[in-house]
PDB file of N, CA and C in Angstrom:
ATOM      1  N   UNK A   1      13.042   2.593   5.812  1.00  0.00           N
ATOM      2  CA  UNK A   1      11.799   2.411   6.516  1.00  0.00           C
ATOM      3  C   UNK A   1      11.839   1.079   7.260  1.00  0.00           C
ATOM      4  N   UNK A   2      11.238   1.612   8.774  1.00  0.00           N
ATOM      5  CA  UNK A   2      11.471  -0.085   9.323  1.00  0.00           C
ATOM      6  C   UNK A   2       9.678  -0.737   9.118  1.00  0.00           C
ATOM      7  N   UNK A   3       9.157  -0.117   9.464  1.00  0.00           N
ATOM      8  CA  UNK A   3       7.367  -0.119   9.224  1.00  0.00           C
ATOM      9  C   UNK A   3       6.414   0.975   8.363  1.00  0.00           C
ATOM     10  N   UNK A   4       5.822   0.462   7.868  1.00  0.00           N
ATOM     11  CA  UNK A   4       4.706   1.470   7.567  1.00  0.00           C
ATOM     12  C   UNK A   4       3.526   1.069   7.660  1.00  0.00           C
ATOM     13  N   UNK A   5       2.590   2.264   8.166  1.00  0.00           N
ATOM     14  CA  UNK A   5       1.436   2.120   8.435  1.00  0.00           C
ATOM     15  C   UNK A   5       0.246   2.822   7.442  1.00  0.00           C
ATOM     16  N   UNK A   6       0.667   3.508   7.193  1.00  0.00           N
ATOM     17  CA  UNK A   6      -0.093   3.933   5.426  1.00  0.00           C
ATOM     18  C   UNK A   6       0.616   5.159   4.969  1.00  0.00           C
ATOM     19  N   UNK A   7      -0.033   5.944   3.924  1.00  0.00           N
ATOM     20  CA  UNK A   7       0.987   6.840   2.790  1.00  0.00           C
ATOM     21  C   UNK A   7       1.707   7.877   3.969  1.00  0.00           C
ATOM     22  N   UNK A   8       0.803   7.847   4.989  1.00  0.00           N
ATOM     23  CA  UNK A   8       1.297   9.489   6.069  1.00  0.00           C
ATOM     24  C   UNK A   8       1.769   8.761   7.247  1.00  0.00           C
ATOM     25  N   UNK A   9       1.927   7.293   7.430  1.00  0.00           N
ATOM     26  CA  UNK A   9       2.817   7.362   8.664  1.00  0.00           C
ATOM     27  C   UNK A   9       3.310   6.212   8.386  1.00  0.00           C
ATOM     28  N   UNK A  10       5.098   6.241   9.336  1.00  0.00           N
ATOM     29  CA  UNK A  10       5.784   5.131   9.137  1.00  0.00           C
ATOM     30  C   UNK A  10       6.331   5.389  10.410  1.00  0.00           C
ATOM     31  N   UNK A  11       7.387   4.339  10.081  1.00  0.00           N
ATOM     32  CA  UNK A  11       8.677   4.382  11.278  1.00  0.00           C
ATOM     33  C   UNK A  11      10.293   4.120  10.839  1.00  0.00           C
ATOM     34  N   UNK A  12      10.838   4.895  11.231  1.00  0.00           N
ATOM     35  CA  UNK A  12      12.356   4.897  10.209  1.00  0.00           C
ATOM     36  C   UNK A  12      12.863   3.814  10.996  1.00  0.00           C
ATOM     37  N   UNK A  13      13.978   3.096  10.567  1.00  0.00           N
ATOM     38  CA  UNK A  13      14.865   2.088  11.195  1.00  0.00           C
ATOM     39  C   UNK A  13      16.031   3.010  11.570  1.00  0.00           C
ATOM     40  N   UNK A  14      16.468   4.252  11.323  1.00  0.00           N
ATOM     41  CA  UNK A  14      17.283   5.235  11.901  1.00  0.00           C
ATOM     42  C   UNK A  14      17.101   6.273  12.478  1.00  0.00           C
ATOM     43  N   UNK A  15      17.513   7.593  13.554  1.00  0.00           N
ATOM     44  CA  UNK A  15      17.620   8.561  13.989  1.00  0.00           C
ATOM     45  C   UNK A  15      17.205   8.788  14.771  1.00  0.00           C
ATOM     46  N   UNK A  16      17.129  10.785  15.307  1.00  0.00           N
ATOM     47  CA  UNK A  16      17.226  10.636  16.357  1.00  0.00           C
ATOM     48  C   UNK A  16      15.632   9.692  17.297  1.00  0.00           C
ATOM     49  N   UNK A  17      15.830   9.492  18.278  1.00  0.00           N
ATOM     50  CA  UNK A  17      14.430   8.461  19.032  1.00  0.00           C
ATOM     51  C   UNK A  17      14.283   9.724  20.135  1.00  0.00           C
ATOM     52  N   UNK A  18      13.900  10.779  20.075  1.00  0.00           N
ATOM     53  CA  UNK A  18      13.540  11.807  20.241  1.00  0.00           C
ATOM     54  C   UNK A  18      11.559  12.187  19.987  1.00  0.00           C
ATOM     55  N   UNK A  19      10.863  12.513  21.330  1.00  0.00           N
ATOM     56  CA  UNK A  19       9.814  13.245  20.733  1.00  0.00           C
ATOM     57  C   UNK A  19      10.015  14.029  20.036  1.00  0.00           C
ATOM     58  N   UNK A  20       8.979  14.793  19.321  1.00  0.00           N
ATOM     59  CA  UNK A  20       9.098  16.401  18.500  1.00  0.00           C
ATOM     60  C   UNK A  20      10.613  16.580  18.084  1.00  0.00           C
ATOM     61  N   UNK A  21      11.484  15.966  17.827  1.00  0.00           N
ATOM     62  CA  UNK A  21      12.949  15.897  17.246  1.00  0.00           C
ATOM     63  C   UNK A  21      12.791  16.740  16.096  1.00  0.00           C
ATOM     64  N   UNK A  22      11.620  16.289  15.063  1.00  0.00           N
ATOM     65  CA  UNK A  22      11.843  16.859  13.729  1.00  0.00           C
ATOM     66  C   UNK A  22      10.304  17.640  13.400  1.00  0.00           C
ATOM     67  N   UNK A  23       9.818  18.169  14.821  1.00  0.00           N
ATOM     68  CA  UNK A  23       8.422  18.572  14.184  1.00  0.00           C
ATOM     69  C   UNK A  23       8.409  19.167  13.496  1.00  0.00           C
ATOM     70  N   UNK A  24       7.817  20.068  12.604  1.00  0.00           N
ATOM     71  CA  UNK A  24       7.714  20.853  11.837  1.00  0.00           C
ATOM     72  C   UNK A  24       8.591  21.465  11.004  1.00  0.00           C
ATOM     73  N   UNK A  25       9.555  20.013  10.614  1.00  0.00           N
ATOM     74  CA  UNK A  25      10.586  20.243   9.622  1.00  0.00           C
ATOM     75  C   UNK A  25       9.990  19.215   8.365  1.00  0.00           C
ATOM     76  N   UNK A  26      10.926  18.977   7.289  1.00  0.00           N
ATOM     77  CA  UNK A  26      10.193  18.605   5.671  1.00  0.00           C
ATOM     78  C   UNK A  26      11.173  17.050   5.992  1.00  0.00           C
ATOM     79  N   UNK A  27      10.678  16.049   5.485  1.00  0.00           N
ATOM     80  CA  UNK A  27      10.997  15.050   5.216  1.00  0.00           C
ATOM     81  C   UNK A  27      11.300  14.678   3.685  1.00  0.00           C
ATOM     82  N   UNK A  28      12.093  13.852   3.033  1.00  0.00           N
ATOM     83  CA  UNK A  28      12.269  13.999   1.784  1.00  0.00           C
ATOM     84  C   UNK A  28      12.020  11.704   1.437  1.00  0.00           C
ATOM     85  N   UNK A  29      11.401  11.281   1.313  1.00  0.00           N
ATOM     86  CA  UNK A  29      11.552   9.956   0.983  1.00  0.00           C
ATOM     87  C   UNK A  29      11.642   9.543  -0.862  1.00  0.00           C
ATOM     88  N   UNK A  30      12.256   8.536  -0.464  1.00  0.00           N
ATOM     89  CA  UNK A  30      12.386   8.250  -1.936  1.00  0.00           C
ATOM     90  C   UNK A  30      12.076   6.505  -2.637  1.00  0.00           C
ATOM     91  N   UNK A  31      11.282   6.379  -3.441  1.00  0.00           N
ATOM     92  CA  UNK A  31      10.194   5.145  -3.513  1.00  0.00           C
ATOM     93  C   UNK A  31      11.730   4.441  -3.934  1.00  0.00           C
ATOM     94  N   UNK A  32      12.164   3.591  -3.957  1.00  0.00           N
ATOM     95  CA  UNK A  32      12.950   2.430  -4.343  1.00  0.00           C
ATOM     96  C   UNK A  32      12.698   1.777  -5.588  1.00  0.00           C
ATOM     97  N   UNK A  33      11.430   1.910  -5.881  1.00  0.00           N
ATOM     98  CA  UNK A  33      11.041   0.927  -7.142  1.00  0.00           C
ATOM     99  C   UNK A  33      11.886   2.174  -8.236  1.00  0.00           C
ATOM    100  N   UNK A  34      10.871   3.351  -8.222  1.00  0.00           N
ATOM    101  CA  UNK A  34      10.962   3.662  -9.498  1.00  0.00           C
ATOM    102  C   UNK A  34      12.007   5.134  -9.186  1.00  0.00           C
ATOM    103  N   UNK A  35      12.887   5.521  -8.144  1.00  0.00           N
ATOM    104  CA  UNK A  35      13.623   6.102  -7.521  1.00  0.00           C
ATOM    105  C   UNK A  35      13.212   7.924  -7.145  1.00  0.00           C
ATOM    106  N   UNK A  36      11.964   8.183  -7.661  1.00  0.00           N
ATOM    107  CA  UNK A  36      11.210   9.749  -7.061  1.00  0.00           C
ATOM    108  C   UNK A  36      11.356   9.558  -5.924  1.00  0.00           C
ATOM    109  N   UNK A  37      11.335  10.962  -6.009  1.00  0.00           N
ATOM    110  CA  UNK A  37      11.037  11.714  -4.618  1.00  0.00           C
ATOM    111  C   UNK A  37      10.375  12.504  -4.138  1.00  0.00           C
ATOM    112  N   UNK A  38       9.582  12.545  -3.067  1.00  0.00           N
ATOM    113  CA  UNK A  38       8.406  13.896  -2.788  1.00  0.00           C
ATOM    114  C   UNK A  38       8.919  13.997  -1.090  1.00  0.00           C
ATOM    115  N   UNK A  39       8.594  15.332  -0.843  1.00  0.00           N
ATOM    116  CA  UNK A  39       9.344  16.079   0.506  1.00  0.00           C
ATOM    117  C   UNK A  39       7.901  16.007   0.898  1.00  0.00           C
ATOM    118  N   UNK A  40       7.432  16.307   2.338  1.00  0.00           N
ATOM    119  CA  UNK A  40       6.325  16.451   3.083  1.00  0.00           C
ATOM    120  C   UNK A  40       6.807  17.152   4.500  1.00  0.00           C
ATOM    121  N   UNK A  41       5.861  17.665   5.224  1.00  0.00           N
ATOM    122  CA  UNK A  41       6.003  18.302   6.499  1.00  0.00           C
ATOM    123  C   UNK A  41       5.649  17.169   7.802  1.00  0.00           C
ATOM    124  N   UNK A  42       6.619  17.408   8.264  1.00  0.00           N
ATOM    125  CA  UNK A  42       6.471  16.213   9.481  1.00  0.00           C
ATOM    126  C   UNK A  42       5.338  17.017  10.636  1.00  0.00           C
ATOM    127  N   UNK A  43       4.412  16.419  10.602  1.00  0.00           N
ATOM    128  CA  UNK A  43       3.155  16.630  12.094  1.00  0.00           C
ATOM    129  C   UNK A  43       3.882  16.315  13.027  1.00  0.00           C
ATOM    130  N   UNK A  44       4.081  15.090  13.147  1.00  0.00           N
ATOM    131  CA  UNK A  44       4.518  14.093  14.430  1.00  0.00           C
ATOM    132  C   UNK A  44       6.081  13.571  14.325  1.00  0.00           C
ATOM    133  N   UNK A  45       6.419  13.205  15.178  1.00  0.00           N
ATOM    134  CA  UNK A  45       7.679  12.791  15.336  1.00  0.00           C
ATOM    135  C   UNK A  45       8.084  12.365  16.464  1.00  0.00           C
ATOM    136  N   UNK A  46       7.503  10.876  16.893  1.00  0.00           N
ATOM    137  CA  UNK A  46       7.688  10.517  18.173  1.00  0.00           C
ATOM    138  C   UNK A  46       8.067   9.426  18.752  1.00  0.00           C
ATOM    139  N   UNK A  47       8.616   9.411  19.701  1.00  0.00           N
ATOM    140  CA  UNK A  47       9.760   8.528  20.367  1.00  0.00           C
ATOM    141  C   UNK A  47       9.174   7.450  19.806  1.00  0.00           C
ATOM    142  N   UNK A  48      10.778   6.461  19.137  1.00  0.00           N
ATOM    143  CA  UNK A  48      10.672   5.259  18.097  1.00  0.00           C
ATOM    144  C   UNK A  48      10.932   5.479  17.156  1.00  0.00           C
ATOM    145  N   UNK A  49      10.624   6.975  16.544  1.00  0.00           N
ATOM    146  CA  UNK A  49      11.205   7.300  15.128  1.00  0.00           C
ATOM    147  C   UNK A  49       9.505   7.103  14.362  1.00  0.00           C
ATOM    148  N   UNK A  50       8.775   7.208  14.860  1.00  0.00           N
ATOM    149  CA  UNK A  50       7.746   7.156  13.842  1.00  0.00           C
ATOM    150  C   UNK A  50       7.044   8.413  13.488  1.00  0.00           C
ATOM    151  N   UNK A  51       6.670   8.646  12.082  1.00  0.00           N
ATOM    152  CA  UNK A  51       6.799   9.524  11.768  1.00  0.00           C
ATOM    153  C   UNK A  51       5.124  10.226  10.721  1.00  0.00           C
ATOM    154  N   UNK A  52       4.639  10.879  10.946  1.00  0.00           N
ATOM    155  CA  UNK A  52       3.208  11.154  10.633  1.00  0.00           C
ATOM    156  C   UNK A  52       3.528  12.459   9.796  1.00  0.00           C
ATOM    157  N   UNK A  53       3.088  12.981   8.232  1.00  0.00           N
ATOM    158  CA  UNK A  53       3.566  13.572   7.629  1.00  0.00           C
ATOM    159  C   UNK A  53       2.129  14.405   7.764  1.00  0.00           C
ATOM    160  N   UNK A  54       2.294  15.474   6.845  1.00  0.00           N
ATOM    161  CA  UNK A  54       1.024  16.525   6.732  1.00  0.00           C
ATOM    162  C   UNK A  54      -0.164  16.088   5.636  1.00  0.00           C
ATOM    163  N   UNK A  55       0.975  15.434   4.629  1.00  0.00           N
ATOM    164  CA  UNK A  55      -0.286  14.760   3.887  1.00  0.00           C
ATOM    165  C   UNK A  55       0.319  13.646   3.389  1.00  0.00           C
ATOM    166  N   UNK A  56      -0.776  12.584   2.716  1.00  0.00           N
ATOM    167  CA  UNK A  56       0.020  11.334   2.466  1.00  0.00           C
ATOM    168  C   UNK A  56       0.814  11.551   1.013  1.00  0.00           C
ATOM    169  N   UNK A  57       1.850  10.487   0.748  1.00  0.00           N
ATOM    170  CA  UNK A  57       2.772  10.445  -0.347  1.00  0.00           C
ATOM    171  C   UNK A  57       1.746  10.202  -1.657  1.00  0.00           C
ATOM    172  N   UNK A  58       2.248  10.089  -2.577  1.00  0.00           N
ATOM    173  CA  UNK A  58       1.452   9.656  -3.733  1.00  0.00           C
ATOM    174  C   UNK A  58       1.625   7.819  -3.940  1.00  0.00           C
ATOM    175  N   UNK A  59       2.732   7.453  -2.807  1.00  0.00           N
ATOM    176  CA  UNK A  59       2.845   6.134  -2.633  1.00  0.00           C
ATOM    177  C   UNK A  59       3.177   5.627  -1.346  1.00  0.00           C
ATOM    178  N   UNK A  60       2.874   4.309  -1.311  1.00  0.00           N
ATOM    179  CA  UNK A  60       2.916   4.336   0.143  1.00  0.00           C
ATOM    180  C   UNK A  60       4.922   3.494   0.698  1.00  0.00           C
ATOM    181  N   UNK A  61       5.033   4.307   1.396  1.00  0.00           N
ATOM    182  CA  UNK A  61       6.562   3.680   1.428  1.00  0.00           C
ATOM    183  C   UNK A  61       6.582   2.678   2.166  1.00  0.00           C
ATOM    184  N   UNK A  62       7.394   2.150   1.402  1.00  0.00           N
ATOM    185  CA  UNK A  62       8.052   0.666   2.122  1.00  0.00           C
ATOM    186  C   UNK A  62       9.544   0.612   2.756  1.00  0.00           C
ATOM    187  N   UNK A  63       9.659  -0.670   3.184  1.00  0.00           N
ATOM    188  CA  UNK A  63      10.954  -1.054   3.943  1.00  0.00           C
ATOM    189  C   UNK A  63      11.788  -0.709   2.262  1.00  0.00           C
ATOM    190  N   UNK A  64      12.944  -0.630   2.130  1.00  0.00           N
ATOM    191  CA  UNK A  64      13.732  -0.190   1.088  1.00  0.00           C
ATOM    192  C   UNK A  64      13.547   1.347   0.760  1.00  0.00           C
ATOM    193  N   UNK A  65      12.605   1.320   1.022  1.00  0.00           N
ATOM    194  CA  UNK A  65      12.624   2.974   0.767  1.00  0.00           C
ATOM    195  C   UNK A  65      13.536   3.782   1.386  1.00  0.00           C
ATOM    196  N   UNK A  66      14.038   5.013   0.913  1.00  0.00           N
ATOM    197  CA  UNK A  66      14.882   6.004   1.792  1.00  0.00           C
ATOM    198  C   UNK A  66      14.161   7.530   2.310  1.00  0.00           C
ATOM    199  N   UNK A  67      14.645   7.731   3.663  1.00  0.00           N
ATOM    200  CA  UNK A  67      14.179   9.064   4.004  1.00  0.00           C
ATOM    201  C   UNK A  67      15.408   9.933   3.933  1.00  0.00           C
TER     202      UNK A  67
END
């Protein structure tokens, strides 16, 4: 994660920098602290890599985190 803006939107520090690249495909992130994982449906996906899910995580991701 390069930013986040709350549990349902961030911005990756990798891939493609593509609008709609990954719309309506599943995202998988994984918290760093305690190493879970929860998948979500990507809404948005737009140039920059930022990324707006269908619903928010049960945590909010941070930089260290993995998608």
């Amino acid at each position: 994660m390069a930013t986040v803006t709350d549990a349902n939107e961030f911005t990756l520090t990798a891939g493609i920098d593509v609008n709609d690249a990954f719309w309506q495909n599943t995202i998988q992130v994984e918290d760093a602290t305690d190493g879970h994982r929860e998948i979500r449906y990507i809404d948005e996906w737009l140039t920059g890599r930022e990324v707006l899910v269908d619903e928010p995580f049960s945590f909010t991701p941070a930089p260290g985190d993995r998608a």
